[in-house]
PDB file of N, CA and C in Angstrom:
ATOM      1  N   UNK A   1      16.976 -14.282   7.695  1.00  0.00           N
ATOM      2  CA  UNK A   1      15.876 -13.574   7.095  1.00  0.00           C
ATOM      3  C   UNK A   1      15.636 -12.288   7.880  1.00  0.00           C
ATOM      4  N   UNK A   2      15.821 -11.553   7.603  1.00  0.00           N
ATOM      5  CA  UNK A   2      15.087  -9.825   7.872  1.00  0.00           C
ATOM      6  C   UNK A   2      13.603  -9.760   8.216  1.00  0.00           C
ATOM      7  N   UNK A   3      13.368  -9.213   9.302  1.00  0.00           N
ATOM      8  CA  UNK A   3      12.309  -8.981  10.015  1.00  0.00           C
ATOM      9  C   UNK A   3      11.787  -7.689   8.948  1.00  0.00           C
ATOM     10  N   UNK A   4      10.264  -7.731   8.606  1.00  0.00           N
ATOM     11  CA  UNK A   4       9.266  -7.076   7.662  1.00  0.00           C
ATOM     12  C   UNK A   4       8.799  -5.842   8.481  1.00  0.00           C
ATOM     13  N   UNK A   5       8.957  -4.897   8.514  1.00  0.00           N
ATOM     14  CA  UNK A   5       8.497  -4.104   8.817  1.00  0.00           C
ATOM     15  C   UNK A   5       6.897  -3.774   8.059  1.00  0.00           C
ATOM     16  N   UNK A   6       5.856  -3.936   9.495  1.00  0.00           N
ATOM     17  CA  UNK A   6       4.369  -3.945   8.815  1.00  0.00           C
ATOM     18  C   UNK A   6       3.765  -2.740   9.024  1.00  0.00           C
ATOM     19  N   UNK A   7       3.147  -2.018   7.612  1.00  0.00           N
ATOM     20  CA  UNK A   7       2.821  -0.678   8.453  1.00  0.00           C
ATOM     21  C   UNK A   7       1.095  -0.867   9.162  1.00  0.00           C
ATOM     22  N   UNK A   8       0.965  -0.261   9.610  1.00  0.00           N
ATOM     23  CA  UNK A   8      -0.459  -0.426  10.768  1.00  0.00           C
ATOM     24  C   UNK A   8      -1.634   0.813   9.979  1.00  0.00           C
ATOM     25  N   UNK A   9      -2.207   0.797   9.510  1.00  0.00           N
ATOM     26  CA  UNK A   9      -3.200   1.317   8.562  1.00  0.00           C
ATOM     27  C   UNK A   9      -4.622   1.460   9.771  1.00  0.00           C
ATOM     28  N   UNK A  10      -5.456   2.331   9.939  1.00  0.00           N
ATOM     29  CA  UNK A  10      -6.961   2.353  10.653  1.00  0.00           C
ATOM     30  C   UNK A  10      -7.480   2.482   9.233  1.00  0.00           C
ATOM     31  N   UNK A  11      -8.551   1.992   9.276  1.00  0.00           N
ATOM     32  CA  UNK A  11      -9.853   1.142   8.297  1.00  0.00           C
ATOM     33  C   UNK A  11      -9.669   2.661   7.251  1.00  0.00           C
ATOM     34  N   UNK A  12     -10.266   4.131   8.194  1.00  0.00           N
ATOM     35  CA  UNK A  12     -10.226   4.798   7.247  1.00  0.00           C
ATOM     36  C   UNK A  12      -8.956   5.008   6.015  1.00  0.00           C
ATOM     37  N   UNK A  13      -8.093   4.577   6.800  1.00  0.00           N
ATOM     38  CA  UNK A  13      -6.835   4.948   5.769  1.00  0.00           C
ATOM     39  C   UNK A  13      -6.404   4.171   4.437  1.00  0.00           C
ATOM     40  N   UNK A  14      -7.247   3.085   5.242  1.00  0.00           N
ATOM     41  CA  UNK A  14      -7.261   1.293   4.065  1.00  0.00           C
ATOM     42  C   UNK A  14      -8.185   2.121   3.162  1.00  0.00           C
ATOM     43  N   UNK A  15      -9.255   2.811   2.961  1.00  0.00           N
ATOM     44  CA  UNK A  15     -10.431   2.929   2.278  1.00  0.00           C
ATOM     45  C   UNK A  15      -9.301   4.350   1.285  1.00  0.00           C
ATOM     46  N   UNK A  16      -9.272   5.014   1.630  1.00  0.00           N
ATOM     47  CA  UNK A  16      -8.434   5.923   1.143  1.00  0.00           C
ATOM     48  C   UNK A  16      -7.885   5.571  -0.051  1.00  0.00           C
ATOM     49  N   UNK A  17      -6.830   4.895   0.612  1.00  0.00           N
ATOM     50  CA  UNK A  17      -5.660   4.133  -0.207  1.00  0.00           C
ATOM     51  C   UNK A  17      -6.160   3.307  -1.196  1.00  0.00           C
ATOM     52  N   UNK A  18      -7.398   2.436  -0.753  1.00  0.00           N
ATOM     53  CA  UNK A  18      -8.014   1.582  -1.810  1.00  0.00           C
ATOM     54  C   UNK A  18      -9.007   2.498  -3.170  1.00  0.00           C
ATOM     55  N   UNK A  19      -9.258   3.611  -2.510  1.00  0.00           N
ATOM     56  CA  UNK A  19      -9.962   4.575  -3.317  1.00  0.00           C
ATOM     57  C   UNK A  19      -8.800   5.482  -4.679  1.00  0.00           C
ATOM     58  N   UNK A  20      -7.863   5.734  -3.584  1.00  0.00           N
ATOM     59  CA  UNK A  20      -7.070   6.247  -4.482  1.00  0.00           C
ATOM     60  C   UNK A  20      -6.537   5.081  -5.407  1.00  0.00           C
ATOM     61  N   UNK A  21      -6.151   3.784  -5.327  1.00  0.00           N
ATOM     62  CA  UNK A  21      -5.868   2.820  -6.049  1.00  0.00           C
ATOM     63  C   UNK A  21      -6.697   2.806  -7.301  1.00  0.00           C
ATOM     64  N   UNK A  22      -7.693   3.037  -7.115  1.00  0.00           N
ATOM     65  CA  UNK A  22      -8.875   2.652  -8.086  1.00  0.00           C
ATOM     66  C   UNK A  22      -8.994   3.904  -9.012  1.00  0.00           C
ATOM     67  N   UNK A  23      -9.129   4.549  -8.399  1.00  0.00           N
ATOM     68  CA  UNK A  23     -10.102   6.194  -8.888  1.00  0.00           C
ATOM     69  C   UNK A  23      -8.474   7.320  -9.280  1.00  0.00           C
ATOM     70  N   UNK A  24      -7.245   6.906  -8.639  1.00  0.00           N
ATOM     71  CA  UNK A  24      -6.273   7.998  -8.564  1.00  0.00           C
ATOM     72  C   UNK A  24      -5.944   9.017  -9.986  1.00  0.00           C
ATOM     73  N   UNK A  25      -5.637  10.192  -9.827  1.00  0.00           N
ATOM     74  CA  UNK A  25      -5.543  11.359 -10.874  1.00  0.00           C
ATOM     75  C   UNK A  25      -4.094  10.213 -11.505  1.00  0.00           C
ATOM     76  N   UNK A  26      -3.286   9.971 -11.673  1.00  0.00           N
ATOM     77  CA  UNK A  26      -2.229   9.598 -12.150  1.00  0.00           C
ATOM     78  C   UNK A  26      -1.804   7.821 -11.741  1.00  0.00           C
ATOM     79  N   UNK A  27      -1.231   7.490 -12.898  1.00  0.00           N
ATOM     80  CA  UNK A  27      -0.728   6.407 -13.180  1.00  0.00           C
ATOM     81  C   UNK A  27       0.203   6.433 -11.510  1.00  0.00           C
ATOM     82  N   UNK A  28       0.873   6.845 -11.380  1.00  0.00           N
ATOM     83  CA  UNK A  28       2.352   6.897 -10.191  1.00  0.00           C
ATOM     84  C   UNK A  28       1.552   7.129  -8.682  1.00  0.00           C
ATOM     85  N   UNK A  29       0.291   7.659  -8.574  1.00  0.00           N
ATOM     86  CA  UNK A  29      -0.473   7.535  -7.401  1.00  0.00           C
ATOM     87  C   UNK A  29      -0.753   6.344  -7.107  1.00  0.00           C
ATOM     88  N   UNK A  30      -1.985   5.608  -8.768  1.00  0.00           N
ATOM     89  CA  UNK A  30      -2.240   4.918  -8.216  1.00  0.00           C
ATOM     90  C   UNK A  30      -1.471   3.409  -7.754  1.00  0.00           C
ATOM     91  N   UNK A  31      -0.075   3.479  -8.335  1.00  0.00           N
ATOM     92  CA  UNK A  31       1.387   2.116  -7.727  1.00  0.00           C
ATOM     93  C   UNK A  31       1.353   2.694  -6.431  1.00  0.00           C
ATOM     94  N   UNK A  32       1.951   3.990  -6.064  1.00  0.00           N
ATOM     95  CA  UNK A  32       2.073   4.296  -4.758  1.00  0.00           C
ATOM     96  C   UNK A  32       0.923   3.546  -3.330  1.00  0.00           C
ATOM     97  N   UNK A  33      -0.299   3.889  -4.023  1.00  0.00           N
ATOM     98  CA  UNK A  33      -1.370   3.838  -2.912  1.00  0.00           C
ATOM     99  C   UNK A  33      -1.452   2.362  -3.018  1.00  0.00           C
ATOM    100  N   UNK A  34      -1.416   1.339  -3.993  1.00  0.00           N
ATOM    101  CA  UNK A  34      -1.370   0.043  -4.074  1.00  0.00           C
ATOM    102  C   UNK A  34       0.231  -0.287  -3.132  1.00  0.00           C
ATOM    103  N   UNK A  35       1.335   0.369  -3.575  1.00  0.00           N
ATOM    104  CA  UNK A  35       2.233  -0.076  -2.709  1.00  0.00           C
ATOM    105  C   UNK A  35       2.336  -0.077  -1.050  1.00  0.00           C
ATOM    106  N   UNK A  36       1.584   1.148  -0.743  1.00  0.00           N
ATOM    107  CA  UNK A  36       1.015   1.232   0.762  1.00  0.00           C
ATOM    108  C   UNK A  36       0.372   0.131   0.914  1.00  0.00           C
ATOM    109  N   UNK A  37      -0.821  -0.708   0.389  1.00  0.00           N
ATOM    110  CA  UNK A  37      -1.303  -1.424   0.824  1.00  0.00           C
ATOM    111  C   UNK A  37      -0.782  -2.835   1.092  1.00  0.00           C
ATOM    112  N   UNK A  38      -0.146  -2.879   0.091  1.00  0.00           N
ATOM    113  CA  UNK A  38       0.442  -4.187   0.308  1.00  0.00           C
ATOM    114  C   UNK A  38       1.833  -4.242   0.958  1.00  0.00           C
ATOM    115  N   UNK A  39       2.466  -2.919   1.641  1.00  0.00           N
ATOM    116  CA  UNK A  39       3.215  -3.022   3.018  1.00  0.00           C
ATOM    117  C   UNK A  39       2.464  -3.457   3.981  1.00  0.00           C
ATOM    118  N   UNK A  40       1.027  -2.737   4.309  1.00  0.00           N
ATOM    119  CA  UNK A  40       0.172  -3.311   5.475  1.00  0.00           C
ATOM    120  C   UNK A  40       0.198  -4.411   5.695  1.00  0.00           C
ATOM    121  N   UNK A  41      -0.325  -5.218   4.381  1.00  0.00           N
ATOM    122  CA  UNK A  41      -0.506  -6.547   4.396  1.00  0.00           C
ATOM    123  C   UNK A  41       0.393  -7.580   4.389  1.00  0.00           C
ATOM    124  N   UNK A  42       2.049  -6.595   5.121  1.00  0.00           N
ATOM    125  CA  UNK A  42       3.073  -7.790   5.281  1.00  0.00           C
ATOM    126  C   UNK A  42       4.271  -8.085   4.331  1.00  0.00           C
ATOM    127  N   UNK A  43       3.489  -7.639   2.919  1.00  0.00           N
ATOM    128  CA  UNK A  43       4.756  -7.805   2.089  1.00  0.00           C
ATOM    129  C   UNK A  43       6.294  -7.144   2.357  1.00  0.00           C
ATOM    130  N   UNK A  44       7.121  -7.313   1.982  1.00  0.00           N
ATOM    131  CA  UNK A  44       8.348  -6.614   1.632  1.00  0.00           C
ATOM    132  C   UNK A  44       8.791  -5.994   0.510  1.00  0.00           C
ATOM    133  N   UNK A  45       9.515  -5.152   0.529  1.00  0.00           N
ATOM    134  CA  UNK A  45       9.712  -4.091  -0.221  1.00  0.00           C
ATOM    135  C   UNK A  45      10.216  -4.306  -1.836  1.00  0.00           C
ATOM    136  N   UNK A  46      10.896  -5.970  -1.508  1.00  0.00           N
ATOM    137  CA  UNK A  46      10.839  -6.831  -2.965  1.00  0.00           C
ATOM    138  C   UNK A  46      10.400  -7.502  -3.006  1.00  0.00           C
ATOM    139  N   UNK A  47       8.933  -8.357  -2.818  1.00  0.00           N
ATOM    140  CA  UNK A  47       8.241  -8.776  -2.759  1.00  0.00           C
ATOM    141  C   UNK A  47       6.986  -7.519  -4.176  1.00  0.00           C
ATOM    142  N   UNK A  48       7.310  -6.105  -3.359  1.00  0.00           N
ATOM    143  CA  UNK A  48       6.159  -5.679  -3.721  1.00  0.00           C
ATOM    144  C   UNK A  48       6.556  -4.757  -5.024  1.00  0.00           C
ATOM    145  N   UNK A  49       8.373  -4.588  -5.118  1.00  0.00           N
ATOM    146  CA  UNK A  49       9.006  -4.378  -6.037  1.00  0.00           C
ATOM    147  C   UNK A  49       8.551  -5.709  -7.283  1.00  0.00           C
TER     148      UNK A  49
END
């Protein structure tokens, strides 16, 4: 099994990302900013594929 690379997020950046998730100008932001988050939280890249 392949070791997960986790990315390390500070609170403000979680809020960001969760803002842009919600609120984002475009469909493709808001996958992106959801896909950031759920690297933080450990997933893998097909996992989140």
């Amino acid at each position: 099994m392949k070791h997960i690379k986790v990315l390390e997020l500070s609170e403000a950046d979680r809020l960001k990302l969760e803002k842009g998730y919600h609120n984002g100008p475009t469909h493709n932001y808001r996958i992106r900013c959801k896909s950031i988050l759920l690297k933080s939280s450990g997933k893998s890249a097909s996992e989140i594929a």
